[in-house]
Structure formats: structure tokens, C-alpha cells
C-alpha atoms as a PDB file:
ATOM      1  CA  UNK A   1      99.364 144.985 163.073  1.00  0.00           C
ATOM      2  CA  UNK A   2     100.724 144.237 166.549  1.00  0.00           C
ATOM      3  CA  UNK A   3      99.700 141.761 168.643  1.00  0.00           C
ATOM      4  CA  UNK A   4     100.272 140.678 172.608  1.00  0.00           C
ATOM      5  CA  UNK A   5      99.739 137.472 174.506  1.00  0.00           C
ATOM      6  CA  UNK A   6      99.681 136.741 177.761  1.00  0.00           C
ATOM      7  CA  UNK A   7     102.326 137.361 179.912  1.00  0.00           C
ATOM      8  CA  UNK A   8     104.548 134.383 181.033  1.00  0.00           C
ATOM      9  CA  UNK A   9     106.679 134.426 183.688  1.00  0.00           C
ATOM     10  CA  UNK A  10     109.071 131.824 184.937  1.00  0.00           C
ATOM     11  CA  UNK A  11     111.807 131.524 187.407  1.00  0.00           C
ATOM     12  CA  UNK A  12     115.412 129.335 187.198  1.00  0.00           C
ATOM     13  CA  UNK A  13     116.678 127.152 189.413  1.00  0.00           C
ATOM     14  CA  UNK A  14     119.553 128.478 191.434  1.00  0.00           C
ATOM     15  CA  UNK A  15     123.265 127.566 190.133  1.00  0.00           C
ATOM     16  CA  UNK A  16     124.808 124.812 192.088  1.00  0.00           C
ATOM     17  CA  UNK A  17     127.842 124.953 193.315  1.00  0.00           C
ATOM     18  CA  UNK A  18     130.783 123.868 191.665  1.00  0.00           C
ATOM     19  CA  UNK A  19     131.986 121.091 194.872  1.00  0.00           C
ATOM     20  CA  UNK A  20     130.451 119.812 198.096  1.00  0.00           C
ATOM     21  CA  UNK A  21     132.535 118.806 200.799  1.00  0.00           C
ATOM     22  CA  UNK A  22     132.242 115.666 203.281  1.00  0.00           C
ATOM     23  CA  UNK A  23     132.696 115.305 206.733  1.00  0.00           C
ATOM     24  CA  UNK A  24     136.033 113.462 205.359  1.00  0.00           C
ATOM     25  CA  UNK A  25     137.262 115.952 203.665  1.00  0.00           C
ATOM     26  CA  UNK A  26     136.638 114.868 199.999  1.00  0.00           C
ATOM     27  CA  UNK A  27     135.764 117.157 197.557  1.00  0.00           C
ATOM     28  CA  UNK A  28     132.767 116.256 194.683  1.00  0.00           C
ATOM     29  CA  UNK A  29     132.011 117.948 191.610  1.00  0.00           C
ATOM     30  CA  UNK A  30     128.625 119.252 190.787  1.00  0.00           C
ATOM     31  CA  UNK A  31     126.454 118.946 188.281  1.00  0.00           C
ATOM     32  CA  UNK A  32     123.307 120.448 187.574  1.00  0.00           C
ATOM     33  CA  UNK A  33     120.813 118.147 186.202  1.00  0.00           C
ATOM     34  CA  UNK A  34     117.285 119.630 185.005  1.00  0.00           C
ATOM     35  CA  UNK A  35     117.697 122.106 187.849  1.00  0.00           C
ATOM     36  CA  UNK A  36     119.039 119.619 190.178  1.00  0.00           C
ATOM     37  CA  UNK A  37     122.513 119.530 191.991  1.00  0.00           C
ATOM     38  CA  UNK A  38     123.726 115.423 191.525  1.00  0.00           C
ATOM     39  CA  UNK A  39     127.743 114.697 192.281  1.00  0.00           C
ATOM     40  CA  UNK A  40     129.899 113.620 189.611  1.00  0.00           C
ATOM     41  CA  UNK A  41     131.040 110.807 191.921  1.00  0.00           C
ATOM     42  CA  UNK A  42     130.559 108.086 194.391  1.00  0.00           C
ATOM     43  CA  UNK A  43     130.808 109.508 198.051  1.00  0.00           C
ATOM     44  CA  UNK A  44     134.011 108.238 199.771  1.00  0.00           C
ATOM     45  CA  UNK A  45     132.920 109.315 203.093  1.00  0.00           C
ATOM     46  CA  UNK A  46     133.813 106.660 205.970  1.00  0.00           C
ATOM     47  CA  UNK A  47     131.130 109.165 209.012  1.00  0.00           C
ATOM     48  CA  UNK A  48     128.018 110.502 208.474  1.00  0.00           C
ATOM     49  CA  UNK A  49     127.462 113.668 208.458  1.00  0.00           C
ATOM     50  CA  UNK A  50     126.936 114.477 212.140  1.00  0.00           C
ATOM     51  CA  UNK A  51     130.686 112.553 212.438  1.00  0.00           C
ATOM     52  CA  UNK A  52     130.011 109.490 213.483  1.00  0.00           C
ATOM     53  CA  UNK A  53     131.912 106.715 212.339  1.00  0.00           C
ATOM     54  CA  UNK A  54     130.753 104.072 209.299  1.00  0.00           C
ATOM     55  CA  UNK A  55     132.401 100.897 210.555  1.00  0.00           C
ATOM     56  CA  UNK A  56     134.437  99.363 207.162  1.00  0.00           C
ATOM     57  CA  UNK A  57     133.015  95.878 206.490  1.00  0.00           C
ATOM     58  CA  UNK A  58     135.858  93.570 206.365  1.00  0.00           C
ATOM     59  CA  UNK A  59     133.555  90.594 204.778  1.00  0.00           C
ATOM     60  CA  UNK A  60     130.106  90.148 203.452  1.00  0.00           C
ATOM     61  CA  UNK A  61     128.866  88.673 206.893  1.00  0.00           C
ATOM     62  CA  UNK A  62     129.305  91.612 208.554  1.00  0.00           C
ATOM     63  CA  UNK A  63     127.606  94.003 205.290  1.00  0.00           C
ATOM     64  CA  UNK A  64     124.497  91.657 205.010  1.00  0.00           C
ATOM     65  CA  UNK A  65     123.685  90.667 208.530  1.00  0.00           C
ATOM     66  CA  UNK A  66     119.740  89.545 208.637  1.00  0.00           C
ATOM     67  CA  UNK A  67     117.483  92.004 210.485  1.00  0.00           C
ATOM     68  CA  UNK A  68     119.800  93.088 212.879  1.00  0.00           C
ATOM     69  CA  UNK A  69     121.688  94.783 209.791  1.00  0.00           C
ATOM     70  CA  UNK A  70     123.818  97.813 210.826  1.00  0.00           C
ATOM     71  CA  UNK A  71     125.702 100.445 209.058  1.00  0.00           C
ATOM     72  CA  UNK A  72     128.890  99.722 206.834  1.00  0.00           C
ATOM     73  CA  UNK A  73     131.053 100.186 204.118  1.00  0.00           C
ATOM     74  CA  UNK A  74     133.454  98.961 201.728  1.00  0.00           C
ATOM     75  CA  UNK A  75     135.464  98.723 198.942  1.00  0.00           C
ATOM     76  CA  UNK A  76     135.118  96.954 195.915  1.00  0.00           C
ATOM     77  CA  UNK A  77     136.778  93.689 196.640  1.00  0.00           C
ATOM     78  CA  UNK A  78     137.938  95.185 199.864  1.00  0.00           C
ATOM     79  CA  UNK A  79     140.758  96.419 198.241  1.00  0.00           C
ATOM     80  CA  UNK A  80     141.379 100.370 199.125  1.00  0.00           C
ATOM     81  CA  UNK A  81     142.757 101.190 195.758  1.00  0.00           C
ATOM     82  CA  UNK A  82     139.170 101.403 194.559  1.00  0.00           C
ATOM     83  CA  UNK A  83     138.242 104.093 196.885  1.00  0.00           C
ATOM     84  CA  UNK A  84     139.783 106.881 194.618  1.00  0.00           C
ATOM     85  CA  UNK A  85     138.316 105.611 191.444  1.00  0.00           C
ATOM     86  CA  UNK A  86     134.994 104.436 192.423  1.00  0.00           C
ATOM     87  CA  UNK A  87     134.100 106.038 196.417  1.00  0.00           C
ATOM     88  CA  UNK A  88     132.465 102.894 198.550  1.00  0.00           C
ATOM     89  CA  UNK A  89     129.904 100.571 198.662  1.00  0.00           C
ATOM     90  CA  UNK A  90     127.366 100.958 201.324  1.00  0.00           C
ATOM     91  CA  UNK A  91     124.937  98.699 202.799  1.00  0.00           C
ATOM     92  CA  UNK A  92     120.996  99.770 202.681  1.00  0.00           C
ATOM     93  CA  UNK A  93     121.225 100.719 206.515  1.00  0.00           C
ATOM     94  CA  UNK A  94     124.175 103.317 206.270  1.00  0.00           C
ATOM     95  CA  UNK A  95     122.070 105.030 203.338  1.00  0.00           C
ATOM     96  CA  UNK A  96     118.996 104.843 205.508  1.00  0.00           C
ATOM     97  CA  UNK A  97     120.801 105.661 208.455  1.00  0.00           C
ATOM     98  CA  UNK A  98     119.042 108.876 210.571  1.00  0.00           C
ATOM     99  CA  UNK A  99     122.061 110.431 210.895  1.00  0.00           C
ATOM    100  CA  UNK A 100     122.758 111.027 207.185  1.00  0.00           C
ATOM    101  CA  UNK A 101     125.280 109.691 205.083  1.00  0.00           C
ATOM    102  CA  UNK A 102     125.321 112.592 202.470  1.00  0.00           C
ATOM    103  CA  UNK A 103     127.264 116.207 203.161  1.00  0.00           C
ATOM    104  CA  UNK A 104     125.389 118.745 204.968  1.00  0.00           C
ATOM    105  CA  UNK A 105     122.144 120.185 202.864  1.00  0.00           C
ATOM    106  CA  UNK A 106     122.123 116.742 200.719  1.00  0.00           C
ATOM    107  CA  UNK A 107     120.903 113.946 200.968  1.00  0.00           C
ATOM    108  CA  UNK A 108     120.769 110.551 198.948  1.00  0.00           C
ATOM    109  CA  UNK A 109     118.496 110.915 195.835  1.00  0.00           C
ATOM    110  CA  UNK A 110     114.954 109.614 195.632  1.00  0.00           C
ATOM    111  CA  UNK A 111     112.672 107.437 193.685  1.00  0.00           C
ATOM    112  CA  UNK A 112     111.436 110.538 192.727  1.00  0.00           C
ATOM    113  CA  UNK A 113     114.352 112.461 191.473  1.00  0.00           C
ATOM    114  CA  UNK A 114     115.586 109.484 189.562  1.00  0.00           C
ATOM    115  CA  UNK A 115     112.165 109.246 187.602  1.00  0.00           C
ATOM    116  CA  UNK A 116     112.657 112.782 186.890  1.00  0.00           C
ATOM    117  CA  UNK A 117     115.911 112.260 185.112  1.00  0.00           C
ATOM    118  CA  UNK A 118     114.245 109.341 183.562  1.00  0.00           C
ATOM    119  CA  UNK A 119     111.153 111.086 182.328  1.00  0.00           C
ATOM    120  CA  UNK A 120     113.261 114.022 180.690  1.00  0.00           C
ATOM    121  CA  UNK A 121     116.404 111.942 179.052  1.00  0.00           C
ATOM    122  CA  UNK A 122     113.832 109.326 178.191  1.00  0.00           C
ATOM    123  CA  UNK A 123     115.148 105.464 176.694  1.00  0.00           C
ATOM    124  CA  UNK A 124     118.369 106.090 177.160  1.00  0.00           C
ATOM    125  CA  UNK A 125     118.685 107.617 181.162  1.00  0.00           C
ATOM    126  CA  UNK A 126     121.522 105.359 181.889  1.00  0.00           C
ATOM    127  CA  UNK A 127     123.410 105.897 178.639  1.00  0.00           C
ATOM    128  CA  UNK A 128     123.074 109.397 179.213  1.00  0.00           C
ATOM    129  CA  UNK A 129     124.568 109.171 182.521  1.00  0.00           C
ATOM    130  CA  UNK A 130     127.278 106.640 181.694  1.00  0.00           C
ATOM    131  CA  UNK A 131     131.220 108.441 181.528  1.00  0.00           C
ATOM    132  CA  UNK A 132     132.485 107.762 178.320  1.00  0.00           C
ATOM    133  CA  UNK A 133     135.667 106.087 180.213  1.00  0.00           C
ATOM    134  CA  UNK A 134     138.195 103.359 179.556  1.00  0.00           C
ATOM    135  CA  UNK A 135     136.901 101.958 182.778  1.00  0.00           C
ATOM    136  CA  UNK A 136     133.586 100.663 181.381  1.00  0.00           C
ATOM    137  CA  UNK A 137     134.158  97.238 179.598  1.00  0.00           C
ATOM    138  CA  UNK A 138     133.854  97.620 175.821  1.00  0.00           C
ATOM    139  CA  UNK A 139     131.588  98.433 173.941  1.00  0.00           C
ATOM    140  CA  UNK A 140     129.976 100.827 176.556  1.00  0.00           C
ATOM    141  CA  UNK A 141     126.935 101.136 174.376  1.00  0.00           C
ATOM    142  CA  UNK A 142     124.610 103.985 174.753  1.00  0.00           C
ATOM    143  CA  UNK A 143     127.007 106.202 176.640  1.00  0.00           C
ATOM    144  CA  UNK A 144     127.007 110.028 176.241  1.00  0.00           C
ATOM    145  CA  UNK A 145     127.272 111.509 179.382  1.00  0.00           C
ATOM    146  CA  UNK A 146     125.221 113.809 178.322  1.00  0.00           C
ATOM    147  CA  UNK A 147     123.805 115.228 181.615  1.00  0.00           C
ATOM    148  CA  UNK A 148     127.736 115.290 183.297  1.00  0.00           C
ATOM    149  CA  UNK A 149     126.811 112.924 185.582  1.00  0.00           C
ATOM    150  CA  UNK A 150     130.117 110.563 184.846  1.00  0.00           C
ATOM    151  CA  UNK A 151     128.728 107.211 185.923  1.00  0.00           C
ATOM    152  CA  UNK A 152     131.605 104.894 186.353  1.00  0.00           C
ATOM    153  CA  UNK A 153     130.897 100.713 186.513  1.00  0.00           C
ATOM    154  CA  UNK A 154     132.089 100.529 190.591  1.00  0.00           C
ATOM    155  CA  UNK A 155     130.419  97.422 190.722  1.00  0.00           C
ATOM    156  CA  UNK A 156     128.379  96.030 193.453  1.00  0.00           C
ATOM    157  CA  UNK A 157     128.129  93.595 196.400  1.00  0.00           C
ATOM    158  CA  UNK A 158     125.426  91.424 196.468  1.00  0.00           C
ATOM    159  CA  UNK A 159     123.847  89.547 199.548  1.00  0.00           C
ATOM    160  CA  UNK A 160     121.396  87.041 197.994  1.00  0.00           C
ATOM    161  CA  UNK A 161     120.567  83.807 198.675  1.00  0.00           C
ATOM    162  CA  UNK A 162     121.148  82.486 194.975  1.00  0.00           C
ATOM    163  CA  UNK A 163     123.904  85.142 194.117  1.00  0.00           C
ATOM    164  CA  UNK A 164     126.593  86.453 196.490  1.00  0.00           C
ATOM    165  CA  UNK A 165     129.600  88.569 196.308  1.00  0.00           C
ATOM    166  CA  UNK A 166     131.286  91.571 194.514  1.00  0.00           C
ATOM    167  CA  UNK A 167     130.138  92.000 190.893  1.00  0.00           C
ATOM    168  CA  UNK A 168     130.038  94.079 187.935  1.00  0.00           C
ATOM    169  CA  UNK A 169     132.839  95.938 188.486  1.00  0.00           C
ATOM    170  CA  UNK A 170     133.983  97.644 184.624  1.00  0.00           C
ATOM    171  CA  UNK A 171     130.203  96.373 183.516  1.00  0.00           C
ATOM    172  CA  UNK A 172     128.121  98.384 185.620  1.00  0.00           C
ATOM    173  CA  UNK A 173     126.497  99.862 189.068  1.00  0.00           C
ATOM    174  CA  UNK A 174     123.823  99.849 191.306  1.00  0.00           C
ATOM    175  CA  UNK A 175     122.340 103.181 193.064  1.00  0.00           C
ATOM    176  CA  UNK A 176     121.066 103.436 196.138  1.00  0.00           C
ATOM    177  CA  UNK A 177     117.744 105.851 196.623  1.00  0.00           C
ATOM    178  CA  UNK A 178     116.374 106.570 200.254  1.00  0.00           C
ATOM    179  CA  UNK A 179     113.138 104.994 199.329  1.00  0.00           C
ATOM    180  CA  UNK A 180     112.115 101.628 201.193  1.00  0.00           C
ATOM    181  CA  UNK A 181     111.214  98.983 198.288  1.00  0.00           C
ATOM    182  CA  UNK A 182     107.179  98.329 198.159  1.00  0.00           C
ATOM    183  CA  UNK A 183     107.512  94.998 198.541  1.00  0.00           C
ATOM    184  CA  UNK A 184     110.228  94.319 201.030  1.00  0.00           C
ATOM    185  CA  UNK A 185     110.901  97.048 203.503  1.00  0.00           C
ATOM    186  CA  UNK A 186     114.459  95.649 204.274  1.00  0.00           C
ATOM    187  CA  UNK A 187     114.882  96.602 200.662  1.00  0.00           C
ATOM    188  CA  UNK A 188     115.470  99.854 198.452  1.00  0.00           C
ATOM    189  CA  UNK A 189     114.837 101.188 195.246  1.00  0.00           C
ATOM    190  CA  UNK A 190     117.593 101.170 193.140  1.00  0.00           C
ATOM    191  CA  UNK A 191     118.966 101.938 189.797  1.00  0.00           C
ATOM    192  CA  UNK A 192     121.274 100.195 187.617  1.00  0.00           C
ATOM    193  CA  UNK A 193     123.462 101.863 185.115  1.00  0.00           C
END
């Protein structure tokens, strides 16, 4: 015989587009994760998006500056050669920053969408994330980039009082999500890869 079962209906997620544009000028791939739009790269952007400019940090005193921290960027290293290969570095109070550091109709990712990613790729999120590049130090374990995402190791800065200065750069990277750190509000959440 023939039988029927309920009817299910669902709806997609609209396509992203291919590239989003800056207030620079540079041009990012797209990527759709689990129905989300993510860049294939580090933003390069030196203004946010209503055009104001992102001072450039010419030292670590001026990128970690107490409480009266204000926006900047830099390059790994401060050397400019990075830029192309790995975007900028920027400090917790450009990616906080009310005037938005992300192109028009994004903005930087949340606790929440990164536990998404987690939740669905499971163990392996960063592997899964990770370019499978010459640029990440051997042996790159894990890495698949298997949601297109083409994590590359840019490194980081650190301001700490025990550790201090630019690391990790061809062993890994920190990002930055808009959401203040529970237990220091000077502080983000972040995620390693």
C-alpha cells in the first residue's frame, strides 16, 4: 500500500556572495559556512567602516595602553609585507569600536557563531578551518580546510604582564569575537587556531 507522513517544510539560507568589499578597497572571498557568510581572510582595512581612520601602532605601547586603550592596528612585526599574506592585527578596542571595523552589513563574528561552527565540525573545528598551506609550520596536524575557511598562522601580539610581543606567526592565530570576556571586561573572547 501507500503511505504519507507529515509534511516537512524547510527553507535555505540565502547564497553569499562571492567577495565583500572594505572601505579600503580590498576585496575578500566568501565562504558559506553552515549557512553563514565568514571571509576567507584577515581584514586589511586601515578605517572603519563609516571612514574613519585606524591609527597604525608603531610599537606595543601604543596597541596595549591600560584603560585609556584606543583603536589600532598593525602588522605582524610591523613589517608591511605581512599585510598581503596575513591582513592586520587589531587591538580589542578597534574590534569593539562603535563605528565598526567590518564592511558594511558585517560585522566581527560572535561567541555565538563560533560555537556554532564548533558544535557542527565537532573535535576538530580548528583543523577544519586550518589552510592546508606551506605557511603553517610542519606538521600542520589536523588540517582540512574543510569548511573553506583558509585559516593562515598570522600570528599574534600579546600585551601581558608575563608574556609580551609578536608570536606565533607560521604556528598559529588568535580571533577576535565582539563578545566582552566574563571575567574581565577589558577582555574578549577569542579563538585560537
Amino acid at each position: 500500500g501507500t503511505a504519507y507522513g507529515n509534511e516537512v517544510t524547510f527553507t535555505t539560507p540565502p547564497p553569499c556572495d562571492a567577495t565583500v568589499t572594505d572601505f579600503d578597497g580590498n576585496v575578500y572571498d566568501v565562504v558559506n559556512i553552515f549557512g553563514y557568510c565568514w571571509t576567507k581572510s584577515n581584514l586589511k582595512t586601515s578605517h572603519y567602516k563609516d571612514g574613519t581612520v585606524i591609527p597604525q601602532s608603531l610599537n606595543g605601547n601604543d596597541f596595549f595602553s591600560g584603560t585609556s586603550l584606543t583603536g589600532t592596528w598593525c602588522n605582524f612585526d610591523y613589517n608591511s609585507a605581512n599585510d598581503a599574506i596575513y591582513g592586520k592585527l587589531y587591538n580589542w578596542a578597534t574590534v569593539n569600536h562603535p563605528a565598526g571595523l567590518c564592511p558594511n552589513g558585517w560585522h566581527v563574528s560572535t561567541e555565538t557563531d563560533w560555537q556554532r561552527n564548533i558544535y557542527y565540525l565537532g573535535n576538530n573545528h580548528a583543523g577544519d578551518k586550518k589552510a592546508v598551506s606551506p605557511l603553517w609550520n610542519a606538521p600542520n596536524s589536523g588540517a582540512t580546510n574543510l569548511t573553506g575557511f583558509t585559516g593562515l598562522p598570522g600570528g599574534m601580539l600579546v600585551g601581558d604582564i608575563n608574556i609580551s610581543g609578536f608570536q606565533a606567526l607560521g604556528t598559529g592565530a588568535i580571533f577576535w569575537t565582539s563578545d566582552e570576556s566574563p571575567t574581565n571586561s577589558s577582555k574578549a573572547m577569542t579563538h585560537p587556531l
